[in-house]
C-alpha atoms as a PDB file:
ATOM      1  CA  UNK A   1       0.000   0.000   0.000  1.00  0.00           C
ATOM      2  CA  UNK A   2       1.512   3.565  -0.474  1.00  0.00           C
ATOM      3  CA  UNK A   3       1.431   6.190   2.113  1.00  0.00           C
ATOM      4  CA  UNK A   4       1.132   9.603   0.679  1.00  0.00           C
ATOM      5  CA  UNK A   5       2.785  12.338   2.183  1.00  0.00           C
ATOM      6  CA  UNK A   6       0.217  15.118   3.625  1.00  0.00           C
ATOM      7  CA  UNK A   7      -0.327  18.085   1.290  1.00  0.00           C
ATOM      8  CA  UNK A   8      -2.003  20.342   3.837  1.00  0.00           C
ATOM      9  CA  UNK A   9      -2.561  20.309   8.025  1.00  0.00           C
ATOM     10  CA  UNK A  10      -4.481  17.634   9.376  1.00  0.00           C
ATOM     11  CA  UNK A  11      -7.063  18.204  11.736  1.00  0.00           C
ATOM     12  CA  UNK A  12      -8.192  15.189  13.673  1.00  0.00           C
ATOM     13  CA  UNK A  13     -12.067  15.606  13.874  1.00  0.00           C
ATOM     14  CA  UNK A  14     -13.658  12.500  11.935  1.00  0.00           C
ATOM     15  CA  UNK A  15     -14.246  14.345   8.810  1.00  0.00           C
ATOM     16  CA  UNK A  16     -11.824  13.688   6.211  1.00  0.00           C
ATOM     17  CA  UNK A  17     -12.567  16.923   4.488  1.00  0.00           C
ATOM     18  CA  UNK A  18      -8.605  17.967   3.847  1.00  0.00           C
ATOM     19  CA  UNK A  19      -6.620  17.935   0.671  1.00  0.00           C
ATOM     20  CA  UNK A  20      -4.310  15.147   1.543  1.00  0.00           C
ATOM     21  CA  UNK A  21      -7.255  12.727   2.589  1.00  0.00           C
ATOM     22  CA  UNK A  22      -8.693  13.226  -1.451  1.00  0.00           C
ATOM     23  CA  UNK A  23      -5.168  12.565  -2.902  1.00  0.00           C
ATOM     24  CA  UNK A  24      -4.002   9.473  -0.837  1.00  0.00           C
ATOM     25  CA  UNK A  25      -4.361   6.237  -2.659  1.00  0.00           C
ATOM     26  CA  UNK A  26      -7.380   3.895  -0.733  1.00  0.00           C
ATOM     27  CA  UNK A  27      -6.564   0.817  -0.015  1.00  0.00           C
ATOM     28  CA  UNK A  28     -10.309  -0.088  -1.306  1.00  0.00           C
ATOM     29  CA  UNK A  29     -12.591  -2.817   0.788  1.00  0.00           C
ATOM     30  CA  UNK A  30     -10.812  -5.079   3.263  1.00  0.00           C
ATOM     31  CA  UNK A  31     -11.754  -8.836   2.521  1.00  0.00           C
ATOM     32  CA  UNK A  32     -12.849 -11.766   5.293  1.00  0.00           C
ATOM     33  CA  UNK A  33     -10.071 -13.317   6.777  1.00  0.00           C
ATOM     34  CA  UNK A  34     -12.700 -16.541   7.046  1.00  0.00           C
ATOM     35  CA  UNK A  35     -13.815 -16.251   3.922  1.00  0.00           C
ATOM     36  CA  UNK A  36     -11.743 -13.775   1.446  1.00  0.00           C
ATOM     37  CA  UNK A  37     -14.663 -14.662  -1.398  1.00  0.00           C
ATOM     38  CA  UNK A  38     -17.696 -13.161  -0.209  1.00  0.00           C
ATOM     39  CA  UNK A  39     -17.864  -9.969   0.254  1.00  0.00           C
ATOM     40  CA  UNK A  40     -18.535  -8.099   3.411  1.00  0.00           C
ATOM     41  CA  UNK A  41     -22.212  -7.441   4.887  1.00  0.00           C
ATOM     42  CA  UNK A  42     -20.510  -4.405   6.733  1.00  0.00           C
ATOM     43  CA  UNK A  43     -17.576  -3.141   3.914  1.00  0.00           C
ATOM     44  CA  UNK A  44     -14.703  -1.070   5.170  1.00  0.00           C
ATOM     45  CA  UNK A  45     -12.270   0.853   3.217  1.00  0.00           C
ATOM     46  CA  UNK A  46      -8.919   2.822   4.983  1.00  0.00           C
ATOM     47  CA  UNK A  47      -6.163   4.973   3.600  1.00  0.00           C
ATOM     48  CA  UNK A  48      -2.553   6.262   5.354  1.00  0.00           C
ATOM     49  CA  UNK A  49      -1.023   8.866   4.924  1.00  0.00           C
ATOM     50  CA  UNK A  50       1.947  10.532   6.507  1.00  0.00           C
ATOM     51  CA  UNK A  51       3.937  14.210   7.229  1.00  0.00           C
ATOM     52  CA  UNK A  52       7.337  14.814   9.518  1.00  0.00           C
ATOM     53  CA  UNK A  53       5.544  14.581  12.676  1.00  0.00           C
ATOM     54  CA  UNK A  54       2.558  11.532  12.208  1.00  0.00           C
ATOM     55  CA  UNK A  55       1.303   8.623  10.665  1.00  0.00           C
ATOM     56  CA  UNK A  56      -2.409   9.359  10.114  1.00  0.00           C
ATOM     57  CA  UNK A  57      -4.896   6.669   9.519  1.00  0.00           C
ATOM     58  CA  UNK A  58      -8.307   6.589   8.332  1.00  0.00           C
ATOM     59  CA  UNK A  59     -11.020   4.000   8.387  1.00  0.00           C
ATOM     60  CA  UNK A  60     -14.771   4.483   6.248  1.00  0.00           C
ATOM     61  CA  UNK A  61     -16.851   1.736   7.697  1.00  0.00           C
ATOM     62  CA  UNK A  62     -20.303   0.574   6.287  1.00  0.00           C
ATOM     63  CA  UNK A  63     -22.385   0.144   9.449  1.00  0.00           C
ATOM     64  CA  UNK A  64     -26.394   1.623  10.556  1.00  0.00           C
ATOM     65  CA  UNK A  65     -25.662   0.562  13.978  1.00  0.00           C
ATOM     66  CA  UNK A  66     -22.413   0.722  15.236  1.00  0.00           C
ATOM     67  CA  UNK A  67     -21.869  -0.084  19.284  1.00  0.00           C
ATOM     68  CA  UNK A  68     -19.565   0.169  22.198  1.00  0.00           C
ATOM     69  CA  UNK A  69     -20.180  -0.257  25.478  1.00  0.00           C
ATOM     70  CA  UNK A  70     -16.499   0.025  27.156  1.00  0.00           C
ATOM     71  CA  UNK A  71     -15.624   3.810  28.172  1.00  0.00           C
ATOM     72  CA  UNK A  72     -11.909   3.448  29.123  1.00  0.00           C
ATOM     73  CA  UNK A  73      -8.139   3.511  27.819  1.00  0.00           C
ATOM     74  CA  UNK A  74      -7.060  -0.607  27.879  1.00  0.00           C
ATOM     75  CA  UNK A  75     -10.307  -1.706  28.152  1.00  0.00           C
ATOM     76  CA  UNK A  76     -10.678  -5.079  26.206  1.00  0.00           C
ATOM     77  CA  UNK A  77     -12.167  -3.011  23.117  1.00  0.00           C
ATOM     78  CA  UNK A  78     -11.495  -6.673  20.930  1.00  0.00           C
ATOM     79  CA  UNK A  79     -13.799  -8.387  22.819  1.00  0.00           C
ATOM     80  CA  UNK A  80     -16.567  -6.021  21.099  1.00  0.00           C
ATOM     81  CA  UNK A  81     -16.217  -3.693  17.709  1.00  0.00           C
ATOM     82  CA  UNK A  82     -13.396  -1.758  16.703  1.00  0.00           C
ATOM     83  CA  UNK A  83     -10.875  -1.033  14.093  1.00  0.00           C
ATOM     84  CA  UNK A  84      -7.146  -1.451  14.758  1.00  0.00           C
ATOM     85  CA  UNK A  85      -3.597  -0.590  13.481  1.00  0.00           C
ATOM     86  CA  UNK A  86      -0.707  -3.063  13.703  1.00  0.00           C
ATOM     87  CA  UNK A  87       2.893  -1.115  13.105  1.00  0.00           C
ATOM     88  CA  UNK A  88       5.971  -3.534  12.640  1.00  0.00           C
ATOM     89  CA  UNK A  89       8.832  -1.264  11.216  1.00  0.00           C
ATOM     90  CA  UNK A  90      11.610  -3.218  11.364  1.00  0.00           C
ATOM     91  CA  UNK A  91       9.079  -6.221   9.951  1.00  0.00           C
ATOM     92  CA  UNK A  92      10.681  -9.016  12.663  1.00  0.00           C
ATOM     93  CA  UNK A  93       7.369  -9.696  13.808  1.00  0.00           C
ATOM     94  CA  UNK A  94       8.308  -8.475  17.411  1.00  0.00           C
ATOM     95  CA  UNK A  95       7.945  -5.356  19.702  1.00  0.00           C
ATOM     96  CA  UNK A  96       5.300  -4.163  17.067  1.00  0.00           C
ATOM     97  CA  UNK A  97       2.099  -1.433  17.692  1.00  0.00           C
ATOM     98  CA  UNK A  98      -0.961  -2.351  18.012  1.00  0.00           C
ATOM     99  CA  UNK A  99      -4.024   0.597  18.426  1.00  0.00           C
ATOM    100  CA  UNK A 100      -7.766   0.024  17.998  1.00  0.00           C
ATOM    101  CA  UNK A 101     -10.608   2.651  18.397  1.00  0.00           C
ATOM    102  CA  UNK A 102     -14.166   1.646  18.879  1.00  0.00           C
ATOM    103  CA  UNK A 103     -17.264   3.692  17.855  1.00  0.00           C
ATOM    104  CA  UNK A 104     -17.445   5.679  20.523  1.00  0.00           C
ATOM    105  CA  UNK A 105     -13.653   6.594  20.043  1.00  0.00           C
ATOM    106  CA  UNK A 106     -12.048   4.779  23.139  1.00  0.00           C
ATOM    107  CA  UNK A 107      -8.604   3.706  22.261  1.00  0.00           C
ATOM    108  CA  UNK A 108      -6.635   0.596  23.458  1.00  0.00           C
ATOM    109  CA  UNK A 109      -2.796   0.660  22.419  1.00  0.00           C
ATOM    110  CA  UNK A 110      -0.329  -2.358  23.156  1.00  0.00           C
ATOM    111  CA  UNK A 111       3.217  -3.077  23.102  1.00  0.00           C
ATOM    112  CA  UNK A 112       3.247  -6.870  21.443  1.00  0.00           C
ATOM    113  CA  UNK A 113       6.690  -8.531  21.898  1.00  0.00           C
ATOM    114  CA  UNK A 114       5.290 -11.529  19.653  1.00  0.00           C
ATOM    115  CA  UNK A 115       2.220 -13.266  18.979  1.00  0.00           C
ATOM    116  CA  UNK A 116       0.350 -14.942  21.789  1.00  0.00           C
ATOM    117  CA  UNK A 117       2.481 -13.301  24.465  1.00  0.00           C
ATOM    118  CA  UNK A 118       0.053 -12.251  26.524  1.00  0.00           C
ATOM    119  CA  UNK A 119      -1.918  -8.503  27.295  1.00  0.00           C
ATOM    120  CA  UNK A 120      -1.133  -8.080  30.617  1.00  0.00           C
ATOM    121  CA  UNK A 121       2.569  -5.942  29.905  1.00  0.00           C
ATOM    122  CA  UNK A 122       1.393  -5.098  26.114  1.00  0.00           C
ATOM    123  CA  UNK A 123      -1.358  -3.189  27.414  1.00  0.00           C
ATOM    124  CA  UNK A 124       0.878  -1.030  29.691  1.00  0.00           C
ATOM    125  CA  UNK A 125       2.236   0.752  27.000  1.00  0.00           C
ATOM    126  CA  UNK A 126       1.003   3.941  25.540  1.00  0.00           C
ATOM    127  CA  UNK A 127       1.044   5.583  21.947  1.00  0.00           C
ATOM    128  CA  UNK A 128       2.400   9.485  23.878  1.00  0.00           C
ATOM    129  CA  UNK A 129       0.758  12.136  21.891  1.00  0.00           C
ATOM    130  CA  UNK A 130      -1.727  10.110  20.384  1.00  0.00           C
ATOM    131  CA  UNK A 131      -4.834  11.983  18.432  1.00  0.00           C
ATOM    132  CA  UNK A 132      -8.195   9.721  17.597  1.00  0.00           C
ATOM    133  CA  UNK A 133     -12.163  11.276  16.539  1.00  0.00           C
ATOM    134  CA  UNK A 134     -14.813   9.199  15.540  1.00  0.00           C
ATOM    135  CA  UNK A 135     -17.388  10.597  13.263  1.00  0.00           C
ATOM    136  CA  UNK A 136     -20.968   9.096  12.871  1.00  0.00           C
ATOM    137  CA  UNK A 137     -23.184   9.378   9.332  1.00  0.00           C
ATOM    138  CA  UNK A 138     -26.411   7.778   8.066  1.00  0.00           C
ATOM    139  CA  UNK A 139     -24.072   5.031   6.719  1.00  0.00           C
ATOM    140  CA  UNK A 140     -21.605   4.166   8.854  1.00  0.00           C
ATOM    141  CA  UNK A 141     -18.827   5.595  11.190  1.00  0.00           C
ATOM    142  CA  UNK A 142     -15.277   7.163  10.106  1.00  0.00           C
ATOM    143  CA  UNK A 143     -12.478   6.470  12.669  1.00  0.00           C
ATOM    144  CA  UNK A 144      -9.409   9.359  12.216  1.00  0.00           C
ATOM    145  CA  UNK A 145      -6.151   8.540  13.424  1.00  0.00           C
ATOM    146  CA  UNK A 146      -2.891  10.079  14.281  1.00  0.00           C
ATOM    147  CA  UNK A 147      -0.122   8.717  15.941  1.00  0.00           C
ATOM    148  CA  UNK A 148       3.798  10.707  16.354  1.00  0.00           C
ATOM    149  CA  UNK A 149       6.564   8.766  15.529  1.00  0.00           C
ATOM    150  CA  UNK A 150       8.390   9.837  18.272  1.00  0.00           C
ATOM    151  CA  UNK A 151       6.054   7.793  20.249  1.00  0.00           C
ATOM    152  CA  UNK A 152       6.838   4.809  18.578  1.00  0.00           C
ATOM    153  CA  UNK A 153      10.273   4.443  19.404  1.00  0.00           C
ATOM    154  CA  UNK A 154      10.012   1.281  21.780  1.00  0.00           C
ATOM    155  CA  UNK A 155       8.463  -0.340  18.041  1.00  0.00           C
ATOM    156  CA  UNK A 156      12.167   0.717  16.685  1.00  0.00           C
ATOM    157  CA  UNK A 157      11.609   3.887  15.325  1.00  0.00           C
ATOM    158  CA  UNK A 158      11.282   7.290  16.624  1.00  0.00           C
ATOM    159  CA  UNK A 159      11.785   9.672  13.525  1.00  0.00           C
ATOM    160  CA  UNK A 160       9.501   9.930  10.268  1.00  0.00           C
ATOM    161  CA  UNK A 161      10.390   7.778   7.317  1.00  0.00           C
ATOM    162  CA  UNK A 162      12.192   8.476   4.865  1.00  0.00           C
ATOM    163  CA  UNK A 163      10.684   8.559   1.181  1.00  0.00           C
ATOM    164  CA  UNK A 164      11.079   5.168  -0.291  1.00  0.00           C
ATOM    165  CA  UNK A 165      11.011   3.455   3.493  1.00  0.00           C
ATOM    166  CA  UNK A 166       8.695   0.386   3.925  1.00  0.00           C
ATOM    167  CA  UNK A 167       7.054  -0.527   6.761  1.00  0.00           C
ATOM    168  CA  UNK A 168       5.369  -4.163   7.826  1.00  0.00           C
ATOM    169  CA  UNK A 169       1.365  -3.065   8.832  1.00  0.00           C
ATOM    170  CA  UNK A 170      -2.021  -4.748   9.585  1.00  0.00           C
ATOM    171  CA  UNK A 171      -4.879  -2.853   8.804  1.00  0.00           C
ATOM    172  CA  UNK A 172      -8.480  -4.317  10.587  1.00  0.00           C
ATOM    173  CA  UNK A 173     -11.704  -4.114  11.074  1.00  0.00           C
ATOM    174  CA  UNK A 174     -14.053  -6.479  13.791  1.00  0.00           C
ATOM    175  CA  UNK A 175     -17.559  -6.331  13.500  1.00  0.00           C
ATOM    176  CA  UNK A 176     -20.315  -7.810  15.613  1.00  0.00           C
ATOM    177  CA  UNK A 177     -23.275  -7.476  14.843  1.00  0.00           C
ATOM    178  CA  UNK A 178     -25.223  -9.207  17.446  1.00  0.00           C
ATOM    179  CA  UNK A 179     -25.181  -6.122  19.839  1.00  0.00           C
ATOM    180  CA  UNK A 180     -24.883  -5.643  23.177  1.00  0.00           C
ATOM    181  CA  UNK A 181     -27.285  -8.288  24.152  1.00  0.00           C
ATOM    182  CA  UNK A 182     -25.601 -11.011  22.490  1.00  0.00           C
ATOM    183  CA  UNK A 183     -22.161  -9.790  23.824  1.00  0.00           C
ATOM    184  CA  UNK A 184     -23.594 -10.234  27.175  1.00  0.00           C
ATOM    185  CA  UNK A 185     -25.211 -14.015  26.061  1.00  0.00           C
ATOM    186  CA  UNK A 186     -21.752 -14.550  25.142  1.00  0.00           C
ATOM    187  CA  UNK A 187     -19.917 -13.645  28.305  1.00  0.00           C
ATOM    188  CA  UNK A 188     -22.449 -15.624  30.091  1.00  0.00           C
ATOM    189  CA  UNK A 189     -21.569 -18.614  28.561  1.00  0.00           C
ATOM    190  CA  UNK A 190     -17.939 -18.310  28.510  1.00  0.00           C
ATOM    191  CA  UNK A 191     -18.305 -17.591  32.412  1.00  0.00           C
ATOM    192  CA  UNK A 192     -20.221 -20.630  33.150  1.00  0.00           C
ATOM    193  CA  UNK A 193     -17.196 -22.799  30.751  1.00  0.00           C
ATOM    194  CA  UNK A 194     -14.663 -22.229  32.948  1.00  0.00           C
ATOM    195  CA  UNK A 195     -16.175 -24.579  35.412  1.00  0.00           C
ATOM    196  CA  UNK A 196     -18.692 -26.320  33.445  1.00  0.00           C
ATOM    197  CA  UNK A 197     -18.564 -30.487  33.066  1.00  0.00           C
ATOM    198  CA  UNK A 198     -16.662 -31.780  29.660  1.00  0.00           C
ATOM    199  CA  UNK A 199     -20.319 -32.006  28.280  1.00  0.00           C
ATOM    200  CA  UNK A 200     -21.360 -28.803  29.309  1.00  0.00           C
ATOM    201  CA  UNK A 201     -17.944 -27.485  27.794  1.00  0.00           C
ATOM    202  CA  UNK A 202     -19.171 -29.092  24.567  1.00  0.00           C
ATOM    203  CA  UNK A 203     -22.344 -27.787  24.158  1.00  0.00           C
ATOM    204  CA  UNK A 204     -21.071 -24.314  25.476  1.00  0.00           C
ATOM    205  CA  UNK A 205     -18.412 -24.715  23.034  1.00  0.00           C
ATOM    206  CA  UNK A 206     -21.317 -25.367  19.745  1.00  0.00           C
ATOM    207  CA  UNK A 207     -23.570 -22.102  20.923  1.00  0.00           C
ATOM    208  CA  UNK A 208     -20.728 -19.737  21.127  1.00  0.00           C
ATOM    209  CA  UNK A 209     -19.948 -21.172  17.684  1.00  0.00           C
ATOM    210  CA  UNK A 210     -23.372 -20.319  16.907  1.00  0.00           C
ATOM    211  CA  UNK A 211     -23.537 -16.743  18.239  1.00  0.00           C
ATOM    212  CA  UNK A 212     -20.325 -15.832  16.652  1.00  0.00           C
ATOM    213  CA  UNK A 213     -20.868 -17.142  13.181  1.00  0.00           C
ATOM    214  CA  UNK A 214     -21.882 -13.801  11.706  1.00  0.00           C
ATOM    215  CA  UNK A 215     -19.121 -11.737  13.535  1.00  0.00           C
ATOM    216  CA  UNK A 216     -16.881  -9.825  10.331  1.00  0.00           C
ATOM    217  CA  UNK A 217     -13.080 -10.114  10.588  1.00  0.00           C
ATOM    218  CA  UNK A 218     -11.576  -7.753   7.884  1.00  0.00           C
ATOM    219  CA  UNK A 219      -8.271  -7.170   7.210  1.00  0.00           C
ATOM    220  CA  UNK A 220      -6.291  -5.679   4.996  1.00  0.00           C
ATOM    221  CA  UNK A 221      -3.650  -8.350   4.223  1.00  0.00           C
ATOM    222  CA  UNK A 222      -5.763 -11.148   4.816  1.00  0.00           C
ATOM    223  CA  UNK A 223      -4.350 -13.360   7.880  1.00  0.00           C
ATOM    224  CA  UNK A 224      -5.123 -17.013   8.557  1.00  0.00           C
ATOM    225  CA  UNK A 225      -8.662 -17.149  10.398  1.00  0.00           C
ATOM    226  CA  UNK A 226      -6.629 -19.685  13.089  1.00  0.00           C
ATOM    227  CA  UNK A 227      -4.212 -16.916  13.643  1.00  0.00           C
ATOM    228  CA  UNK A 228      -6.377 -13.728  13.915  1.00  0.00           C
ATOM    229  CA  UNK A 229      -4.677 -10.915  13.228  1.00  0.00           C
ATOM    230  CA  UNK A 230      -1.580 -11.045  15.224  1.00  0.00           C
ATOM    231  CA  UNK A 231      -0.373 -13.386  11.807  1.00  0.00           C
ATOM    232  CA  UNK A 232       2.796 -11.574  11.152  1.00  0.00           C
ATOM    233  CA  UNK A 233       3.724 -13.491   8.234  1.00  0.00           C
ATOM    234  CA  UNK A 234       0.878 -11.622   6.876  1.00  0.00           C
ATOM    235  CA  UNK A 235       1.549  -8.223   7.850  1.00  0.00           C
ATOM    236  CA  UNK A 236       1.758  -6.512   4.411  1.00  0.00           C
ATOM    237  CA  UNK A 237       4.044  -3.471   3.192  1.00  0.00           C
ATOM    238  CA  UNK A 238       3.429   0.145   3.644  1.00  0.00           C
ATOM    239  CA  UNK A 239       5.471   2.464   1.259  1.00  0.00           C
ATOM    240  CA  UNK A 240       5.937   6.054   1.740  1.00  0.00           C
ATOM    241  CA  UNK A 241       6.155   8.267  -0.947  1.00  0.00           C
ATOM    242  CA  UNK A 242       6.396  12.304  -1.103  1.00  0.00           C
ATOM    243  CA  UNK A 243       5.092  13.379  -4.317  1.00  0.00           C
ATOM    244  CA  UNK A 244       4.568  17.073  -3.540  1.00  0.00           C
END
């Protein structure tokens, strides 16, 4: 994907309305990681772009009824819907970013030293400086993003990119579009697992399957549906140009 560098300011208020925004390349709808062939019920487009002080990041997502119920920093805004950034720079699959924003434009950043390793540390880090807005239309929701590279320093790079640079990135989406009340069906029943009989555990196992069969996992560079997103084989390439 290329990464346009900014023509004019940025102002991070949801609405996309600057120069820069119109010029940057999209990256067009991100496909189903379960399923790359059918197209999404809920379609999302994003575009990057980039001047000497931020990465900015924008996400257009098709959705009437958008929801969030979490209200704080490092809440576990996976667990309902968001969209999220993964930043690997140096493209070793370790030490990489990882933002997402829900709806309602609470932010959870982590620190990942590789896949599977855990929140609990990840989730102490912070993006410093970080700007986010979420803007709501008849159609959907647009999530704005800015993060400072000299916040990302601890990911291996504290400076802008040079033109030419390539960075490994994840670009993703989760919808669910069950709501709150099946969100709250679903913690019920993983709740009761944890101390349920093997049968139980089965048949818990076969509903959950059933509530979460409609859930949307877009991505960008579509990852392995076993792996999630934190599939860093997958992460795809982000090249910054400066065409002004």
């Amino acid at each position: 994907m290329l990464a346009r560098h900014a023509v004019d300011a940025i102002r991070i208020d949801g609405k996309l309305d600057e120069a820069s925004w119109a010029l940057a390349p999209h990256v067009g709808e991100i496909g189903l990681i379960d399923d790359p062939t059918r197209r999404p019920k809920f379609p999302t487009e994003a575009t990057v772009i980039w001047d000497d002080a931020h990465l900015y990041v924008a996400f257009a997502c098709t959705d009437r009824e958008p929801w969030a119920r979490m209200k704080n920093r490092d809440d576990r805004l996976w667990e309902e819907e968001v969209v999220e950034v993964f930043l690997d720079p140096d493209g070793d699959g370790h030490n990489y970013a990882e933002l997402e924003a829900s709806p309602h434009n609470v932010v959870v950043d982590l620190l990942i030293p590789r896949p599977r390793s855990g929140v609990n540390n990840a989730i102490r880090w912070d993006i410093a400086g970080l700007q986010t807005a979420v803007a709501r239309h008849a159609a959907g929701w647009i999530a704005e993003i800015a993060i400072p590279w000299k916040s990302l320093a601890d990911a291996g790079v504290s400076a802008a990119p040079k033109p030419g640079d390539q960075w490994r990135a994840g670009l993703y989406r989760i919808k669910r579009p069950g709501g709150p009340a099946q969100a709250d069906r679903i913690a019920a029943l993983v709740a009761e697992q944890k101390n349920a009989s093997a049968k139980r555990k089965a048949q818990i196992d076969a509903r959950l399957k059933e509530l979460r069969a409609d859930d949307g996992y877009s991505a960008w560079s579509l990852t392995r549906a076993e792996r999630d997103f934190h599939d860093r084989e997958r992460f795809w390439y982000l090249q910054f140009l400066d065409l002004r």
